[in-house]
C-alpha atoms as a PDB file:
ATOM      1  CA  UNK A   1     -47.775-133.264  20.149  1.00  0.00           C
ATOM      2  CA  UNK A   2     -51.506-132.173  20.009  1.00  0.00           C
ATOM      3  CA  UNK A   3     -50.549-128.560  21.322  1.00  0.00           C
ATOM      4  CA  UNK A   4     -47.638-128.198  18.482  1.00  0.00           C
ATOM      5  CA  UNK A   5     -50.363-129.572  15.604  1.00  0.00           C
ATOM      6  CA  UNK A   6     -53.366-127.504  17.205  1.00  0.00           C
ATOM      7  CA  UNK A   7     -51.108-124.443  17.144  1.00  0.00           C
ATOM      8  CA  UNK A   8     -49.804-125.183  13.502  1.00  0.00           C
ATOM      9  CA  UNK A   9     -53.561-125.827  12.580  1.00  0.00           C
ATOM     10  CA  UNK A  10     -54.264-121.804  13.714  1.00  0.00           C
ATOM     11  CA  UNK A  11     -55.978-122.862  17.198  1.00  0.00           C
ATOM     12  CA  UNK A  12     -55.274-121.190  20.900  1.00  0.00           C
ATOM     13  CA  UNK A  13     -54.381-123.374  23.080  1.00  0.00           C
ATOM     14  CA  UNK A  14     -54.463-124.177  26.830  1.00  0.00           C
ATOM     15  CA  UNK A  15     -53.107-127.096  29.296  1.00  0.00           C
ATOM     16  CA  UNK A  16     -54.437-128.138  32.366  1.00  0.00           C
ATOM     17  CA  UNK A  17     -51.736-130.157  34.013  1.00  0.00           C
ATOM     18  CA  UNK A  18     -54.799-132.816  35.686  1.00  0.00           C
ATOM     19  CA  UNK A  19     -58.121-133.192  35.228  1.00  0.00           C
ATOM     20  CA  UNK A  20     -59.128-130.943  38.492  1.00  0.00           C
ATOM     21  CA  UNK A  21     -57.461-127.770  37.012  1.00  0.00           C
ATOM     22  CA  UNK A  22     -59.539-128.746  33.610  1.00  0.00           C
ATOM     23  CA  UNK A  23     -62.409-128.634  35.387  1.00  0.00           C
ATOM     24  CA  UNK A  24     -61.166-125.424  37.327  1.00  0.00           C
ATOM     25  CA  UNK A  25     -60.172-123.714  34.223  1.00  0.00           C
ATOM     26  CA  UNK A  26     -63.480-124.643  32.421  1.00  0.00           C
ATOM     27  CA  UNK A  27     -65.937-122.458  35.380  1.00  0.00           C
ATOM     28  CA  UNK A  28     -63.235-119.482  34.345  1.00  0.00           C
ATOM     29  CA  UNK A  29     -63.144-119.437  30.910  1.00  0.00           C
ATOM     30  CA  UNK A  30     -65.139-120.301  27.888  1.00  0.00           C
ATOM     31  CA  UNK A  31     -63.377-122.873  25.534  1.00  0.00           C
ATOM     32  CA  UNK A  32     -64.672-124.081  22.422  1.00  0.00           C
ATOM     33  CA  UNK A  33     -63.384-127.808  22.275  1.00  0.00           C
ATOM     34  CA  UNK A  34     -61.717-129.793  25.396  1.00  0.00           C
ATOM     35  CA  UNK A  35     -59.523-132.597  24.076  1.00  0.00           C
ATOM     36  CA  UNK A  36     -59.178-134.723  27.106  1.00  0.00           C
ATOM     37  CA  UNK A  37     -56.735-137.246  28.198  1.00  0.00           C
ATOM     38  CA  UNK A  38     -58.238-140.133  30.051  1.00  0.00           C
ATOM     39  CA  UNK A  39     -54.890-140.730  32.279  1.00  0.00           C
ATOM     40  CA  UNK A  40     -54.039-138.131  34.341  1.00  0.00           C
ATOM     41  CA  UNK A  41     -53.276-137.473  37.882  1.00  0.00           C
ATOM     42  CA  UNK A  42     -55.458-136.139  40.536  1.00  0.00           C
ATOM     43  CA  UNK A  43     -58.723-136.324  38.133  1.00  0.00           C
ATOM     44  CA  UNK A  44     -58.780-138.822  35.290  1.00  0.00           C
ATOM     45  CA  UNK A  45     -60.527-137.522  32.058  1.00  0.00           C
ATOM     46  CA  UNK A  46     -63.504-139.499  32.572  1.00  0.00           C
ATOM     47  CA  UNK A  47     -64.423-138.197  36.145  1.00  0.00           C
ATOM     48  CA  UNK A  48     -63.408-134.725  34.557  1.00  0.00           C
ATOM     49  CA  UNK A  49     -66.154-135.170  31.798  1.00  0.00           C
ATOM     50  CA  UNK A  50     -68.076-136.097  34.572  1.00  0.00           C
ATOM     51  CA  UNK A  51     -67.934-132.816  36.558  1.00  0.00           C
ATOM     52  CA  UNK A  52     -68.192-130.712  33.633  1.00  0.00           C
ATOM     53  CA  UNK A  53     -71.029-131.983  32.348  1.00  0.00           C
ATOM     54  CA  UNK A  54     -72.506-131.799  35.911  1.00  0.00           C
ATOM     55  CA  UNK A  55     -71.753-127.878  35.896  1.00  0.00           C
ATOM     56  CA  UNK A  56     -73.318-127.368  31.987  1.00  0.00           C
ATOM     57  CA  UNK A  57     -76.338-129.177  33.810  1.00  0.00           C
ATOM     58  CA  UNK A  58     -76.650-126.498  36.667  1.00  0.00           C
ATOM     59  CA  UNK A  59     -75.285-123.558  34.576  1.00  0.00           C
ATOM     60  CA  UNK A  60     -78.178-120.516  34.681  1.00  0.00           C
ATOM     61  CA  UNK A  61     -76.716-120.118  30.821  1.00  0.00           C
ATOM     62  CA  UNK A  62     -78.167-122.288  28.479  1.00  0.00           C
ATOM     63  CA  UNK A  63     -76.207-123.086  25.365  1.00  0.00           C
ATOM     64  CA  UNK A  64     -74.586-125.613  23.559  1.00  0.00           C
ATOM     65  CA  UNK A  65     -72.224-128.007  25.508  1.00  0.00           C
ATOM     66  CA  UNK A  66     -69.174-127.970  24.789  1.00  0.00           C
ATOM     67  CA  UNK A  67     -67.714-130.910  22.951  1.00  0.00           C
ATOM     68  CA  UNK A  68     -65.018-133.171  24.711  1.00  0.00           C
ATOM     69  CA  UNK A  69     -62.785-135.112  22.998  1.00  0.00           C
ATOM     70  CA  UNK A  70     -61.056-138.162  24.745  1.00  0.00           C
ATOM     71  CA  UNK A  71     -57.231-139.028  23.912  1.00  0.00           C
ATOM     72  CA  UNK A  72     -55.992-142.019  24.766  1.00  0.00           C
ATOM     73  CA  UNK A  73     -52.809-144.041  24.388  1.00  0.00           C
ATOM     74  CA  UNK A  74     -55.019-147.146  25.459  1.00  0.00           C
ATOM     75  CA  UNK A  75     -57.617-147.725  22.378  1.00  0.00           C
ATOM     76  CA  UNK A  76     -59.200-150.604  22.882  1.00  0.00           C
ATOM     77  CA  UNK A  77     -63.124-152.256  21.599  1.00  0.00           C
ATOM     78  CA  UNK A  78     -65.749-150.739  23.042  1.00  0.00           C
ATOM     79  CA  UNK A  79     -63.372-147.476  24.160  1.00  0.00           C
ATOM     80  CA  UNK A  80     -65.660-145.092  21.797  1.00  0.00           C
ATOM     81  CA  UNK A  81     -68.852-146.257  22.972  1.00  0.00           C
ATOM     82  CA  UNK A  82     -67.017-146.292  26.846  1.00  0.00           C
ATOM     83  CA  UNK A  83     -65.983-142.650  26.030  1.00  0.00           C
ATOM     84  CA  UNK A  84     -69.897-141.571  24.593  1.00  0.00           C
ATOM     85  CA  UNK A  85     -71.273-142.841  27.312  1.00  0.00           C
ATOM     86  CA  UNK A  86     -69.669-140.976  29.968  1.00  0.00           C
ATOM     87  CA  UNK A  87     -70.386-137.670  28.383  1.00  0.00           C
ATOM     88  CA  UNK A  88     -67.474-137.040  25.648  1.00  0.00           C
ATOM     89  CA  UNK A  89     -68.765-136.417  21.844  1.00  0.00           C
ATOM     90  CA  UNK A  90     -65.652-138.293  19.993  1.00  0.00           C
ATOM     91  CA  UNK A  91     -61.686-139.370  21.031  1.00  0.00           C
ATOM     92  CA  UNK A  92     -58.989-140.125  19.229  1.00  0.00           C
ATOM     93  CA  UNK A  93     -55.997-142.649  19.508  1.00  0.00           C
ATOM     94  CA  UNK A  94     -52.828-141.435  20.743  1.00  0.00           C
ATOM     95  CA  UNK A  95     -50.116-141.532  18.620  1.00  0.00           C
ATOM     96  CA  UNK A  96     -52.358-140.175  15.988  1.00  0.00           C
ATOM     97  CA  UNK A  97     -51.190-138.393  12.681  1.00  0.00           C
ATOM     98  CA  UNK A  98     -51.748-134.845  12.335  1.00  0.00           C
ATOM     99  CA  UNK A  99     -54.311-135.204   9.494  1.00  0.00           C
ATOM    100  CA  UNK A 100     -56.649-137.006  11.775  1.00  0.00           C
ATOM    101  CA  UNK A 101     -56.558-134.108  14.910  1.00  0.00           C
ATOM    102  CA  UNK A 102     -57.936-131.743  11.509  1.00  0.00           C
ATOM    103  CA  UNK A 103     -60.566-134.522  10.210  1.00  0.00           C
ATOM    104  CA  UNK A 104     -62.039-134.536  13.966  1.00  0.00           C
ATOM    105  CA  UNK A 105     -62.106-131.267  14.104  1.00  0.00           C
ATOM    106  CA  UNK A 106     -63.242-130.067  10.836  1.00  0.00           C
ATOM    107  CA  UNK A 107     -66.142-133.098  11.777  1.00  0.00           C
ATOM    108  CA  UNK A 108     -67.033-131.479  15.530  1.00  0.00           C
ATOM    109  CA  UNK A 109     -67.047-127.724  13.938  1.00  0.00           C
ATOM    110  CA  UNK A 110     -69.455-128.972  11.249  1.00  0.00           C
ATOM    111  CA  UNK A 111     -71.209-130.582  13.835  1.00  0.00           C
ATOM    112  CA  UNK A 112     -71.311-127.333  16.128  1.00  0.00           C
ATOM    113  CA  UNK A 113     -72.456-125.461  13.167  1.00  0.00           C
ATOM    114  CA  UNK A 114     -75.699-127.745  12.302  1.00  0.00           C
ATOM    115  CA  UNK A 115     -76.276-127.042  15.932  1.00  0.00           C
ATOM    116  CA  UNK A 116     -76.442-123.425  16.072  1.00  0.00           C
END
């Protein structure tokens, strides 16, 4: 569902089927926005945050990092503060309505913009 509303929004997309390929595809290629499930096989999100963040610390390249956005199914108190302090910027609650994947985003590109 967030591929089919990212596309309709105008956005390229790209899966990683677990959180190791994320991390695999992320030393390949520059993205602009990760939107990370926290349950997934091999790598959950979390430990996937983890290692990224890890290899923006040792990266020669100094820029922005990027921002990482945890979906879950499992929304719970204290999940966003959980979620911020493993390294992610925002997440959002799975199901979630289509409107709300273009409020966080319009938020984290407004956010990327101050930034720069």
């Amino acid at each position: 569902m967030a591929i089919f509303n990212l596309k309709r929004l105008g956005h390229k997309t790209d899966i990683a089927e677990n959180g190791k390929i994320a991390v695999e595809k992320f030393q390949k290629k520059h993205y602009d926005l990760i939107l990370m499930d926290i349950q997934m096989p091999e790598l959950d999100g979390m430990e996937a945050t983890k290692k990224i963040r890890e290899i923006e610390k040792k990266s020669k390249i100094k820029k922005n990092p990027i921002s990482i956005i945890a979906m879950t199914a499992n929304a719970l108190k204290g999940d966003k503060e959980n979620f911020l302090s493993k390294g992610m910027d925002d997440y959002i609650s799975k199901p979630f309505k289509p409107k709300e994947l273009a409020d966080l985003l319009n938020e984290i590109s407004k956010k990327l913009i101050l930034n720069n």
